[in-house]
C-alpha atoms as a PDB file:
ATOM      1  CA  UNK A   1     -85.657 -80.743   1.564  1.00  0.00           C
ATOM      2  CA  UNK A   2     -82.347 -81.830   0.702  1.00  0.00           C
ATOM      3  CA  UNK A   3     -83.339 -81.230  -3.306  1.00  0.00           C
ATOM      4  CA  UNK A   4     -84.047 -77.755  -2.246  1.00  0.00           C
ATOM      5  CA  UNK A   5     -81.269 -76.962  -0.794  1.00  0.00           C
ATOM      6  CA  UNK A   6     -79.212 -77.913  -3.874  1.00  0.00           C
ATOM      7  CA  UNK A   7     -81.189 -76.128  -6.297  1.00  0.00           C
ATOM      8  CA  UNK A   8     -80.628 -72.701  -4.313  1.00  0.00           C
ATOM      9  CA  UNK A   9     -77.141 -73.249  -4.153  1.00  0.00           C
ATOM     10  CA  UNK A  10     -76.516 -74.373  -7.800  1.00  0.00           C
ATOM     11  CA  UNK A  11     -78.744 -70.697  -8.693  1.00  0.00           C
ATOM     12  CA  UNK A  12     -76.305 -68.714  -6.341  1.00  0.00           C
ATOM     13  CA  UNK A  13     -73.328 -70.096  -8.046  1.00  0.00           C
ATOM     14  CA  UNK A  14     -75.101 -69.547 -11.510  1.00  0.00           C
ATOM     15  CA  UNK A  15     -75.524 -65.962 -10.682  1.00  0.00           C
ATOM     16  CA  UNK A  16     -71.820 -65.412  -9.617  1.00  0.00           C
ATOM     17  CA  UNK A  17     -70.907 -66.820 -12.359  1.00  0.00           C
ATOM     18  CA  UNK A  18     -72.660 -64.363 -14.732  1.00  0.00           C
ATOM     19  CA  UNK A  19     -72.076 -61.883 -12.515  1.00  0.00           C
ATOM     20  CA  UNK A  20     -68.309 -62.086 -13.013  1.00  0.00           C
ATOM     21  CA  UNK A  21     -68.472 -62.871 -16.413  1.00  0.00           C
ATOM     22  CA  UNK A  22     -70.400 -59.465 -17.234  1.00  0.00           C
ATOM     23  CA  UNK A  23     -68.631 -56.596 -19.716  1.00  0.00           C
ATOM     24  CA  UNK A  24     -69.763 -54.014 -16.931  1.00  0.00           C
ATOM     25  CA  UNK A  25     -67.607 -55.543 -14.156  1.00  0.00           C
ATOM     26  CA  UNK A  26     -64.553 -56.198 -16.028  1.00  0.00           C
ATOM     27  CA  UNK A  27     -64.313 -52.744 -16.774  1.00  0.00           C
ATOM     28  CA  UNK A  28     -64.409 -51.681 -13.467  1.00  0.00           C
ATOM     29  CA  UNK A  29     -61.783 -53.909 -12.416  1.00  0.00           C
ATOM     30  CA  UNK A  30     -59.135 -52.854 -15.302  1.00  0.00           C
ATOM     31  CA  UNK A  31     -59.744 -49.394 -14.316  1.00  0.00           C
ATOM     32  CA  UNK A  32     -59.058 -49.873 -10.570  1.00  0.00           C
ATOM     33  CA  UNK A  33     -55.859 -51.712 -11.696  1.00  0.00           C
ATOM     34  CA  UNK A  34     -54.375 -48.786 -13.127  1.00  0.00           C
ATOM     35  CA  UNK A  35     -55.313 -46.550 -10.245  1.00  0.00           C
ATOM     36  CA  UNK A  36     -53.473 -48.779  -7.730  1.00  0.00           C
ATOM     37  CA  UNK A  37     -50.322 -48.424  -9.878  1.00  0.00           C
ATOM     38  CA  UNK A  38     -50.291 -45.077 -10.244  1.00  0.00           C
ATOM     39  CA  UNK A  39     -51.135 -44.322  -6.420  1.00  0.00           C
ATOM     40  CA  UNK A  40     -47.573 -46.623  -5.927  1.00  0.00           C
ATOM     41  CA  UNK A  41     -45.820 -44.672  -8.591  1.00  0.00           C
ATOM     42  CA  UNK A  42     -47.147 -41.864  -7.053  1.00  0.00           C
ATOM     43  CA  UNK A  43     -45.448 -42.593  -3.690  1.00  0.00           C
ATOM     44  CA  UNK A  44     -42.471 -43.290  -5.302  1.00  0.00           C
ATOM     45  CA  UNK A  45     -41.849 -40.153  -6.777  1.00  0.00           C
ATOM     46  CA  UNK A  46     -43.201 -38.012  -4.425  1.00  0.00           C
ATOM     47  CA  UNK A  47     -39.896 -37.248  -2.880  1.00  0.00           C
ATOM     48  CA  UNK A  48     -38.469 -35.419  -6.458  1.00  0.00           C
ATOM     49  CA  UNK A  49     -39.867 -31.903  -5.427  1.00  0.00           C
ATOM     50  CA  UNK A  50     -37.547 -32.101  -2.540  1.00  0.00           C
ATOM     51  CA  UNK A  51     -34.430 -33.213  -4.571  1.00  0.00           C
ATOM     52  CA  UNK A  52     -35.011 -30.298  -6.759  1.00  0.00           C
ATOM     53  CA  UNK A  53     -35.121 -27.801  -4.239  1.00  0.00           C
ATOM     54  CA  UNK A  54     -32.040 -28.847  -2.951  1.00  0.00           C
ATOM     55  CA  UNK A  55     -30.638 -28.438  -6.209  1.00  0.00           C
ATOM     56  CA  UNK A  56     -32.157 -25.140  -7.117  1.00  0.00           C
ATOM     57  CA  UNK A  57     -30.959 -23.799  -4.044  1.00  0.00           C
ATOM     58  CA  UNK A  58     -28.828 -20.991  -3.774  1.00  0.00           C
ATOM     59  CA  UNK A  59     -25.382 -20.875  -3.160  1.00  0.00           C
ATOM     60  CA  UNK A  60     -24.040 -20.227   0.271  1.00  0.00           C
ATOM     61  CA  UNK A  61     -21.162 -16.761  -0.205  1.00  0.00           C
ATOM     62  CA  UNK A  62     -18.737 -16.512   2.866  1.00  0.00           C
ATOM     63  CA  UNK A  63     -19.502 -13.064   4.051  1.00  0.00           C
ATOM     64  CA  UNK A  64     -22.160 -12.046   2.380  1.00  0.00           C
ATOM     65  CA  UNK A  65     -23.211  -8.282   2.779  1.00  0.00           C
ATOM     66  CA  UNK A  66     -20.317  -8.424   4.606  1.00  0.00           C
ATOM     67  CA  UNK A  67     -17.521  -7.229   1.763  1.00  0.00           C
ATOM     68  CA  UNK A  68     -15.372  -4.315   3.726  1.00  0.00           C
ATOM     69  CA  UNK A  69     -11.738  -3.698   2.906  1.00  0.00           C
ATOM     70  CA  UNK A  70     -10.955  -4.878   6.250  1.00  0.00           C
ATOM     71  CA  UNK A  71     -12.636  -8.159   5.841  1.00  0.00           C
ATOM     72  CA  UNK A  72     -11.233  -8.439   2.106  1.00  0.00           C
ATOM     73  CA  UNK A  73      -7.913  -8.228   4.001  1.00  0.00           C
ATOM     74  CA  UNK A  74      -8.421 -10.698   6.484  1.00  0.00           C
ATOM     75  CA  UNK A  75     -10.058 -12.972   3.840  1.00  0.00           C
ATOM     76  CA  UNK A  76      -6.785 -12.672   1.523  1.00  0.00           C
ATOM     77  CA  UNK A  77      -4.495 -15.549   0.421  1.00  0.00           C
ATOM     78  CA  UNK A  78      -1.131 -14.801   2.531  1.00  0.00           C
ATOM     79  CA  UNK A  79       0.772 -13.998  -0.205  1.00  0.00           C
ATOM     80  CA  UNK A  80      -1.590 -10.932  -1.150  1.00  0.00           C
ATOM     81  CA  UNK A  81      -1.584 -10.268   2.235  1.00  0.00           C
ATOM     82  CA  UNK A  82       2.257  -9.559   2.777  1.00  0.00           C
ATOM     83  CA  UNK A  83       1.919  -7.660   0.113  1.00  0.00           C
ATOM     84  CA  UNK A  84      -0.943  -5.096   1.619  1.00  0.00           C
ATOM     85  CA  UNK A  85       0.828  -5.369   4.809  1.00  0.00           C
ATOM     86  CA  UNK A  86       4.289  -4.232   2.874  1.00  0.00           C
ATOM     87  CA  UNK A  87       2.521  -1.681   1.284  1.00  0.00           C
ATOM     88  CA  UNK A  88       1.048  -0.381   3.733  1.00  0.00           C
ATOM     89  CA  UNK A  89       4.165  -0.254   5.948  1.00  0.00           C
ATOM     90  CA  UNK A  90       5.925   1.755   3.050  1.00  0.00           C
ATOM     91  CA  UNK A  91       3.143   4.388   3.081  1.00  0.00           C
ATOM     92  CA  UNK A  92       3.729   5.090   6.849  1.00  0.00           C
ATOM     93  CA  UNK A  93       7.132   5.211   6.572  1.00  0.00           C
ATOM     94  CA  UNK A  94       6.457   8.000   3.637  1.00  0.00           C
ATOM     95  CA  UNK A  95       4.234   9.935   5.633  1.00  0.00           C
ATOM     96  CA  UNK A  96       6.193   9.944   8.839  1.00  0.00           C
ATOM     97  CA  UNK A  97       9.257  11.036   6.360  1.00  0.00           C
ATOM     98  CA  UNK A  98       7.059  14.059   5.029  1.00  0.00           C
ATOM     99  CA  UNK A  99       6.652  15.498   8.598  1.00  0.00           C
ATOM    100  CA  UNK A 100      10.183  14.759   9.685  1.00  0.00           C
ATOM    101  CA  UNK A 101      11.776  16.200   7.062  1.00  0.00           C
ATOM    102  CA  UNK A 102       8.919  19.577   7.015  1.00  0.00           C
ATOM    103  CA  UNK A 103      10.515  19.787  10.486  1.00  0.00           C
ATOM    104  CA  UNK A 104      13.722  19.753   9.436  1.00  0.00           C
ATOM    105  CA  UNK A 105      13.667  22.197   6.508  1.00  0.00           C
ATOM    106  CA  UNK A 106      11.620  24.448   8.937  1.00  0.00           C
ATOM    107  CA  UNK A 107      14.389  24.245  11.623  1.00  0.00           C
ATOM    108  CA  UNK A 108      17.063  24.666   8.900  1.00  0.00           C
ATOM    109  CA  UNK A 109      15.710  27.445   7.401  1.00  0.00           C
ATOM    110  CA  UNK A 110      15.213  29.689  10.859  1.00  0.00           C
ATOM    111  CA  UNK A 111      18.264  28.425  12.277  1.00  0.00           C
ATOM    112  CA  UNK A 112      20.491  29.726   9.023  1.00  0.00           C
ATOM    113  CA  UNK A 113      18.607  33.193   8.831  1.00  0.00           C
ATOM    114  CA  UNK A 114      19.670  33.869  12.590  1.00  0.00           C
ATOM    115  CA  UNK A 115      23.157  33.154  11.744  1.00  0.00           C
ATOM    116  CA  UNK A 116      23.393  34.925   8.494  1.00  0.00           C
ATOM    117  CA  UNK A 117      21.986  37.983  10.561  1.00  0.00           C
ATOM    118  CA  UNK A 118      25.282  37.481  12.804  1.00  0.00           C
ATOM    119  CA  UNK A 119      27.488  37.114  10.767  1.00  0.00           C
ATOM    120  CA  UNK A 120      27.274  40.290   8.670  1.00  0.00           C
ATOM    121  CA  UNK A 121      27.458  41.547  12.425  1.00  0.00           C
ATOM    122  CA  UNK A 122      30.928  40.215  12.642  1.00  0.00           C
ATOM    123  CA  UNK A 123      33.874  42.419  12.544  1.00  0.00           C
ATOM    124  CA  UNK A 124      36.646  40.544  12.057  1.00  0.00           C
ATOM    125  CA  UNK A 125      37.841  36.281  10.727  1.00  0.00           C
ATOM    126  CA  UNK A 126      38.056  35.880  14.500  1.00  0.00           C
ATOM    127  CA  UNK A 127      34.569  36.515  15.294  1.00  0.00           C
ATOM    128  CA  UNK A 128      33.315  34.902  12.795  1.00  0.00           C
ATOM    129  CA  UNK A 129      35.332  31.554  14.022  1.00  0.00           C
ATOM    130  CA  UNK A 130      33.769  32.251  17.187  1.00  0.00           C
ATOM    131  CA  UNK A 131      30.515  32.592  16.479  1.00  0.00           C
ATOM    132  CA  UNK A 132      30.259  29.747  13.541  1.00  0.00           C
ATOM    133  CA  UNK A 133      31.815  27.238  16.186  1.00  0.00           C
ATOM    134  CA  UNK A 134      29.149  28.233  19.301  1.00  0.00           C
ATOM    135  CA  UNK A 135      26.640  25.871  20.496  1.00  0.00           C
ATOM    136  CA  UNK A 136      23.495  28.282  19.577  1.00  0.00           C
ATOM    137  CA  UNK A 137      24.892  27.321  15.383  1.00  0.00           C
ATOM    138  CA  UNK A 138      26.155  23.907  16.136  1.00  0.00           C
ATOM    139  CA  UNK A 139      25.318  21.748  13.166  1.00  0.00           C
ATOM    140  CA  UNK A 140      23.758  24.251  11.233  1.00  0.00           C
ATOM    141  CA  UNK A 141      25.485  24.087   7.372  1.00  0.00           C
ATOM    142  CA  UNK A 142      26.222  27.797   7.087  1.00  0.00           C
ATOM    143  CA  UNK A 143      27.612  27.741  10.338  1.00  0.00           C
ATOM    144  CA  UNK A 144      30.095  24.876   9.655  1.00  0.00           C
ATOM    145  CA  UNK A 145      30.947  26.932   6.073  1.00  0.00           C
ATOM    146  CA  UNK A 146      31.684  29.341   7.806  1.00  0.00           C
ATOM    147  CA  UNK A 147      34.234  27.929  10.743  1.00  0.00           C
ATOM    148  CA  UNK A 148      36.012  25.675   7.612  1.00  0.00           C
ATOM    149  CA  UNK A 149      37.026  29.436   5.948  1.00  0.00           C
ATOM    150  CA  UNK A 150      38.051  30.985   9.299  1.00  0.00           C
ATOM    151  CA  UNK A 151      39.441  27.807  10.783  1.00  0.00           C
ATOM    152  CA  UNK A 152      42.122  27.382   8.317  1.00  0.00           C
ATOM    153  CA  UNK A 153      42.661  30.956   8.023  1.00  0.00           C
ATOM    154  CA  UNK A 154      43.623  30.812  11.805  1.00  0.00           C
ATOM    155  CA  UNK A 155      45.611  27.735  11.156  1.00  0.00           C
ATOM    156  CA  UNK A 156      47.775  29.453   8.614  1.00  0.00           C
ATOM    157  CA  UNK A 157      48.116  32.195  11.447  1.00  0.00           C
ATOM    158  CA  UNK A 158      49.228  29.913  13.842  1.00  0.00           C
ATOM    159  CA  UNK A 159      51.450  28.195  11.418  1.00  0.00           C
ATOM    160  CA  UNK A 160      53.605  31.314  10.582  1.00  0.00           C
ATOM    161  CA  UNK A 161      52.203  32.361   7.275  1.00  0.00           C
ATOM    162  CA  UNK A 162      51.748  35.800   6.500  1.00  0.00           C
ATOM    163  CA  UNK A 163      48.122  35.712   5.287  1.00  0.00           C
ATOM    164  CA  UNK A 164      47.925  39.334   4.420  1.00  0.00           C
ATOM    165  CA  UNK A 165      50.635  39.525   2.692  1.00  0.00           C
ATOM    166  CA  UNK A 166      52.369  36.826   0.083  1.00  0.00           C
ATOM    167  CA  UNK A 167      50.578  33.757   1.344  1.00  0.00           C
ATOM    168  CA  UNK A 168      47.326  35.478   0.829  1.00  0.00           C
ATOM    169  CA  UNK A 169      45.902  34.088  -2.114  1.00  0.00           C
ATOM    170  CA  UNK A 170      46.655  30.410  -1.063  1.00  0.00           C
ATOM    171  CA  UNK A 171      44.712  31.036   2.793  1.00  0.00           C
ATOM    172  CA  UNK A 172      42.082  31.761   0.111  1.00  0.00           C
ATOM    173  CA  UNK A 173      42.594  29.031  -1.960  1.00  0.00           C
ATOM    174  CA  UNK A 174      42.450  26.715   1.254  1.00  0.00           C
ATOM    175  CA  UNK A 175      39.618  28.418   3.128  1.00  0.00           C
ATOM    176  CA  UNK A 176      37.529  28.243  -0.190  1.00  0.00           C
ATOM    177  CA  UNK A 177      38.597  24.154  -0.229  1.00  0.00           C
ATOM    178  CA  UNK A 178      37.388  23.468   3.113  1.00  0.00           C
ATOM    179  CA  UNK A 179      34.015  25.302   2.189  1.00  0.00           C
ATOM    180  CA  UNK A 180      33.668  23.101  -0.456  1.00  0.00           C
ATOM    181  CA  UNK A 181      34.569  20.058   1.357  1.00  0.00           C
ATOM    182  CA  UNK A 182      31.452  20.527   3.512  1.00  0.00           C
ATOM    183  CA  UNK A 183      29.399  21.799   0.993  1.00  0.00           C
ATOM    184  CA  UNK A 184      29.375  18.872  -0.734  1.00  0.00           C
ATOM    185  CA  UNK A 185      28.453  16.897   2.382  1.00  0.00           C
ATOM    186  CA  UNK A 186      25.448  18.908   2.820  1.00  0.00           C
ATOM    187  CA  UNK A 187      23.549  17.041  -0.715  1.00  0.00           C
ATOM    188  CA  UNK A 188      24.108  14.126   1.295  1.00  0.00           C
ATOM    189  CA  UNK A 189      22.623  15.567   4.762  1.00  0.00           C
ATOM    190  CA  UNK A 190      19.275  16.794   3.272  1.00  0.00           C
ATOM    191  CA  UNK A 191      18.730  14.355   0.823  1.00  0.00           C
ATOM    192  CA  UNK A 192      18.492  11.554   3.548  1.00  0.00           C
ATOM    193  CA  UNK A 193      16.146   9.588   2.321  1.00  0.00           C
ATOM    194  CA  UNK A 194      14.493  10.484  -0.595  1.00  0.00           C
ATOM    195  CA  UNK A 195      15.909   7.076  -2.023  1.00  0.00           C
ATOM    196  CA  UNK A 196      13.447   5.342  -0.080  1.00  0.00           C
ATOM    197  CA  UNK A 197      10.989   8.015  -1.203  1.00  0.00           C
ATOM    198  CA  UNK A 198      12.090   7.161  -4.736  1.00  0.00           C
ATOM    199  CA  UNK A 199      11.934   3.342  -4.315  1.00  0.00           C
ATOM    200  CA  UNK A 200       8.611   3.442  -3.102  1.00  0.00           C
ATOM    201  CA  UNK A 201       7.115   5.527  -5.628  1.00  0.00           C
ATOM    202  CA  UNK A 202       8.520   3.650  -8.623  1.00  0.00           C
ATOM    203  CA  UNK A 203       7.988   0.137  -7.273  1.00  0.00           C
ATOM    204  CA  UNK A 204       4.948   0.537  -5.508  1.00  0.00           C
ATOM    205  CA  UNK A 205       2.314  -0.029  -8.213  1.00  0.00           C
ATOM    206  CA  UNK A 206       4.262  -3.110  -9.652  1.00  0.00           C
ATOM    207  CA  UNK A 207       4.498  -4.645  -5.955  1.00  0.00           C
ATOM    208  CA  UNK A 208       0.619  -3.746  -5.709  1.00  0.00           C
ATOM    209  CA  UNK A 209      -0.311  -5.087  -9.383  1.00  0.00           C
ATOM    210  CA  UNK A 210       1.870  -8.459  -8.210  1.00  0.00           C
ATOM    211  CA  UNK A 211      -0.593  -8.920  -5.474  1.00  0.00           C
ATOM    212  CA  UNK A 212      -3.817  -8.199  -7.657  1.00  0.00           C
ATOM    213  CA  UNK A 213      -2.345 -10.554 -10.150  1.00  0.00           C
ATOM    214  CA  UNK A 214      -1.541 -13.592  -7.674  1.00  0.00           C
ATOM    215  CA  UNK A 215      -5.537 -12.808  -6.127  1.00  0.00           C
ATOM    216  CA  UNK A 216      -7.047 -13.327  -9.788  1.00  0.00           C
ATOM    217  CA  UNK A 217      -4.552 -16.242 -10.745  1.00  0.00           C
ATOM    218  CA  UNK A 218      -6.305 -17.610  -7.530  1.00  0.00           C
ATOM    219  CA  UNK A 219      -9.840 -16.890  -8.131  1.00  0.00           C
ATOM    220  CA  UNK A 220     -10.047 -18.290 -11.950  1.00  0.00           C
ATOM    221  CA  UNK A 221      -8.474 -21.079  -9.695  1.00  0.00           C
ATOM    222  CA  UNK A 222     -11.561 -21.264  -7.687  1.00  0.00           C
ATOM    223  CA  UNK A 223     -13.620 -21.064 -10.716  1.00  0.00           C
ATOM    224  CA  UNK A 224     -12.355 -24.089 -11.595  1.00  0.00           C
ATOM    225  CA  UNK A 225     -12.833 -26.794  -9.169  1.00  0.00           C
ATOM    226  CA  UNK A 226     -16.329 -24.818  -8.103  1.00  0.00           C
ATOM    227  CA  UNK A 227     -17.431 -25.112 -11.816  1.00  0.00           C
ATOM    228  CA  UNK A 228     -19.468 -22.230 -11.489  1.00  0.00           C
ATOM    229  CA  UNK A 229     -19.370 -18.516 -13.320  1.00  0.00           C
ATOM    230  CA  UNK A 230     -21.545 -16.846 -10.842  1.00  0.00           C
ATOM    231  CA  UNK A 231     -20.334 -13.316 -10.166  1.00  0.00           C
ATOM    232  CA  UNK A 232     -21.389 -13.298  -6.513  1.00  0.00           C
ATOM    233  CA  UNK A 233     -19.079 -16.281  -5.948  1.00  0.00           C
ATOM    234  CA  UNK A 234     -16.097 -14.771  -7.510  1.00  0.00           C
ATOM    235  CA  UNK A 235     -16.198 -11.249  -7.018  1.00  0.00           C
ATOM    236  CA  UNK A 236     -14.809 -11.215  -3.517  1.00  0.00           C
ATOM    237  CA  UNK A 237     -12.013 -12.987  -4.317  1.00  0.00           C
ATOM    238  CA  UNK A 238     -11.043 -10.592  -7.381  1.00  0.00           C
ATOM    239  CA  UNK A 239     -11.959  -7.641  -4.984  1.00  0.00           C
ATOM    240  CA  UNK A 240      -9.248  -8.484  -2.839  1.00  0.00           C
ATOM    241  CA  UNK A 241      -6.753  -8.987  -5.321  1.00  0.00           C
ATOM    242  CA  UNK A 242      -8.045  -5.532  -6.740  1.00  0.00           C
ATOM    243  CA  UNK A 243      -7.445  -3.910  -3.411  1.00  0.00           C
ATOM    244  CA  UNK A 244      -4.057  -4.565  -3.137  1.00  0.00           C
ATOM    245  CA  UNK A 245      -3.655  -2.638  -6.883  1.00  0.00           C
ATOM    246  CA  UNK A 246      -5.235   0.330  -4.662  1.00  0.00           C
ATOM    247  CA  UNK A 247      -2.841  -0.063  -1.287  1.00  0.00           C
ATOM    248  CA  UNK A 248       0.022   0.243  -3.957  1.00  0.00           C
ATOM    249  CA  UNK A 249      -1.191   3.581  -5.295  1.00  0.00           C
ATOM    250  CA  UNK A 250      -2.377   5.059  -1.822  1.00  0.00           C
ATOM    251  CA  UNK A 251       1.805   3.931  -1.245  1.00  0.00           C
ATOM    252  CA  UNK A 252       3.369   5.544  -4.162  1.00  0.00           C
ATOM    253  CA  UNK A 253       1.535   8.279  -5.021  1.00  0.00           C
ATOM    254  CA  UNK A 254       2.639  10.065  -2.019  1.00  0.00           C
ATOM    255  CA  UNK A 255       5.942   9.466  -1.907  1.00  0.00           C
ATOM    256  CA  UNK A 256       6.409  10.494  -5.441  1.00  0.00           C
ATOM    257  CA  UNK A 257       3.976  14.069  -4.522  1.00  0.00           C
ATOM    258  CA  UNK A 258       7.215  14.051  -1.383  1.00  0.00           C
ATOM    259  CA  UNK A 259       9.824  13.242  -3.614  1.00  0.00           C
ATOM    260  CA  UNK A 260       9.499  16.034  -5.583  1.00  0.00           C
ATOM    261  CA  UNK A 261       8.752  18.607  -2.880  1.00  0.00           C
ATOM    262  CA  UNK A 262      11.316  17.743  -0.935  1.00  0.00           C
ATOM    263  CA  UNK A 263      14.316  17.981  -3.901  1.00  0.00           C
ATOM    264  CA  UNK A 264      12.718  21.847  -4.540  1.00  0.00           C
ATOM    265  CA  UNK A 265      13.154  22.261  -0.984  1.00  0.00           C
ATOM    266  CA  UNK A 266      16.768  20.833  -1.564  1.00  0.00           C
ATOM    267  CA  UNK A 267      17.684  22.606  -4.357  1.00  0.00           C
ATOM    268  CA  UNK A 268      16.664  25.645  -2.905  1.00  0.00           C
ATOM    269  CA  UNK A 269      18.584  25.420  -0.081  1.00  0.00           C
ATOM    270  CA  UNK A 270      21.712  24.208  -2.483  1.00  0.00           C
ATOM    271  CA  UNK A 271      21.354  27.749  -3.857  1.00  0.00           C
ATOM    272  CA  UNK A 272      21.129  29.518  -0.664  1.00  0.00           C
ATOM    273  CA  UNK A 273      24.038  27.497   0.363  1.00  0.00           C
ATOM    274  CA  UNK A 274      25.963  28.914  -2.535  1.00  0.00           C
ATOM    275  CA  UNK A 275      25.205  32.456  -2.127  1.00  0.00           C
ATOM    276  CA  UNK A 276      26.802  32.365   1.749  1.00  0.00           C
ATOM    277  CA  UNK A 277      29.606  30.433   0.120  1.00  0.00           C
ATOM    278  CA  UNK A 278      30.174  33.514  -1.948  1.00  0.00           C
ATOM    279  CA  UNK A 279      29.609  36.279   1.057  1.00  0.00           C
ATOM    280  CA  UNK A 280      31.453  34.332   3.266  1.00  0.00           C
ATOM    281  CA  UNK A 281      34.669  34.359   0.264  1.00  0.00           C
ATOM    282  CA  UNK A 282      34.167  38.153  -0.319  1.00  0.00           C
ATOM    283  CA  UNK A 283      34.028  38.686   4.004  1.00  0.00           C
ATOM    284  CA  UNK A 284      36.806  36.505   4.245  1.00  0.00           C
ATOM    285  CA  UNK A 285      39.332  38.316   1.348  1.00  0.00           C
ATOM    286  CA  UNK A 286      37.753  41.755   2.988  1.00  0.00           C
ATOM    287  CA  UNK A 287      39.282  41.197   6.575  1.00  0.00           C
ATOM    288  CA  UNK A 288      42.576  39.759   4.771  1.00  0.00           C
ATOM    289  CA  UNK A 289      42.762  42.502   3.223  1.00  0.00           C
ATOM    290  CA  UNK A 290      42.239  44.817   6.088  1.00  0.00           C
ATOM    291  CA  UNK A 291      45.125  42.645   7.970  1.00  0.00           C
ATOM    292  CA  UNK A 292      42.730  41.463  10.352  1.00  0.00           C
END
């Protein structure tokens, strides 16, 4: 029994040992070797795809769809900013000065062509001192011409001088002196601020290109340390510089357009002005001359 039992266990261990010995089952085990390793490797880089999306994905842009002048001002570095906000300031200013001084001119103009109409009216130096110094004229320039000549005709009067007769010619040489000391004074009056006007129309686009400037300078800045050429990224950045460019031509075109309406309007007035200076001269020599 026992000699049995050996001899089937020495022919199992014979037949595992061919068994595993055999070309058929070594190949099966190299190839299952290789599979193992690449299901590990396989595992390990699994988690690429995912590191490459990340990486491929695009960049973030503050505001995007969102680029409005407003929110290109808000957005701006503060220097560029004081400069919109300066600008911007200057171009009220200019616009409020257009309708103050169409006002004026307006008011000027109907207030000079009532008193022209009463002086010719006027019959004599002291009626014309009376009506160029009444409230309904007060502060008009003809007006105040006009009570220079007769006031210092009346203070010769009053000082004993016989104006009609051999101090005539120097009342006239006085009265014309006074009319020119407040004509000149009237340049002054009307051309109340047109310097500003001037200012802001010659400086304005140089202010405005300093602020586009100091935006770029900033963007290539950004370009930089982003390392990164990408338009979108950029663009807002140079948009707001470019705005400010834009602020300081909405600024200075207009007041240069003003400028140069407004010193027609004053030179047409100067030569209004001069042509009362000479009526009021010839009106003035007429009544001395009548011994009024």
């Amino acid at each position: 029994m026992r000699d049995t039992k050996r001899t089937t266990f020495l022919a199992v261990m014979g037949a595992a040992a061919l068994l595993l010995s055999s070309p058929s089952f070594a190949q099966e085990a190299n190839v299952a070797a290789p599979v193992a390793e690449n299901a590990v490797d396989a595992n390990a880089v699994a988690p690429a795809p995912e590191a490459n999306a990340t990486a491929d994905a695009p960049v973030q842009i503050k505001n995007a769809g969102k680029l409005t002048p407003v929110q290109m001002f808000i957005d701006a570095t503060p220097v560029v900013k004081t400069v919109m906000v300066g600008l911007l300031l200057a171009s009220i200013l200019s616009w409020t000065m257009l309708v103050v001084k169409i006002l004026e001119f307006a008011s000027l103009n109907k207030a000079s062509d009532r008193f022209v109409e009463a002086f010719r009216g006027a019959r004599s130096i002291t009626d014309i001192n009376r009506l160029s110094t009444s409230e309904e004229f007060e502060g008009n320039p003809l007006s105040d011409m006009a009570a220079a000549a007769s006031g210092e005709v009346e203070l010769s009067k009053q000082a004993g001088l016989s104006v009609t007769g051999e101090h005539r010619h120097s009342t006239l040489d006085r009265a014309s002196a006074a009319v020119s000391a407040v004509q000149s004074g009237l340049a002054k009056r009307l051309s109340g601020g047109m310097q500003f006007l001037a200012s802001v129309g010659a400086s304005g686009p140089f202010i405005g290109l300093f602020g586009t400037v100091y935006g770029i300078m900033n963007s290539f800045i950004g370009i930089a340390n982003t390392n990164t050429t990408n338009l979108a990224v950029v663009a807002p950045g140079i948009a707001e510089a470019l705005l400010a460019t834009g602020i300081g031509l909405f600024a200075a075109i207009p007041s240069v357009i003003f400028y140069n309406y407004f010193q027609t309007r004053i030179a047409a007035y100067g030569t209004r002005s001069e042509g009362f200076v000479a009526e009021l001269m010839n009106a003035v020599s007429r009544q001395l001359d009548k011994g009024a």
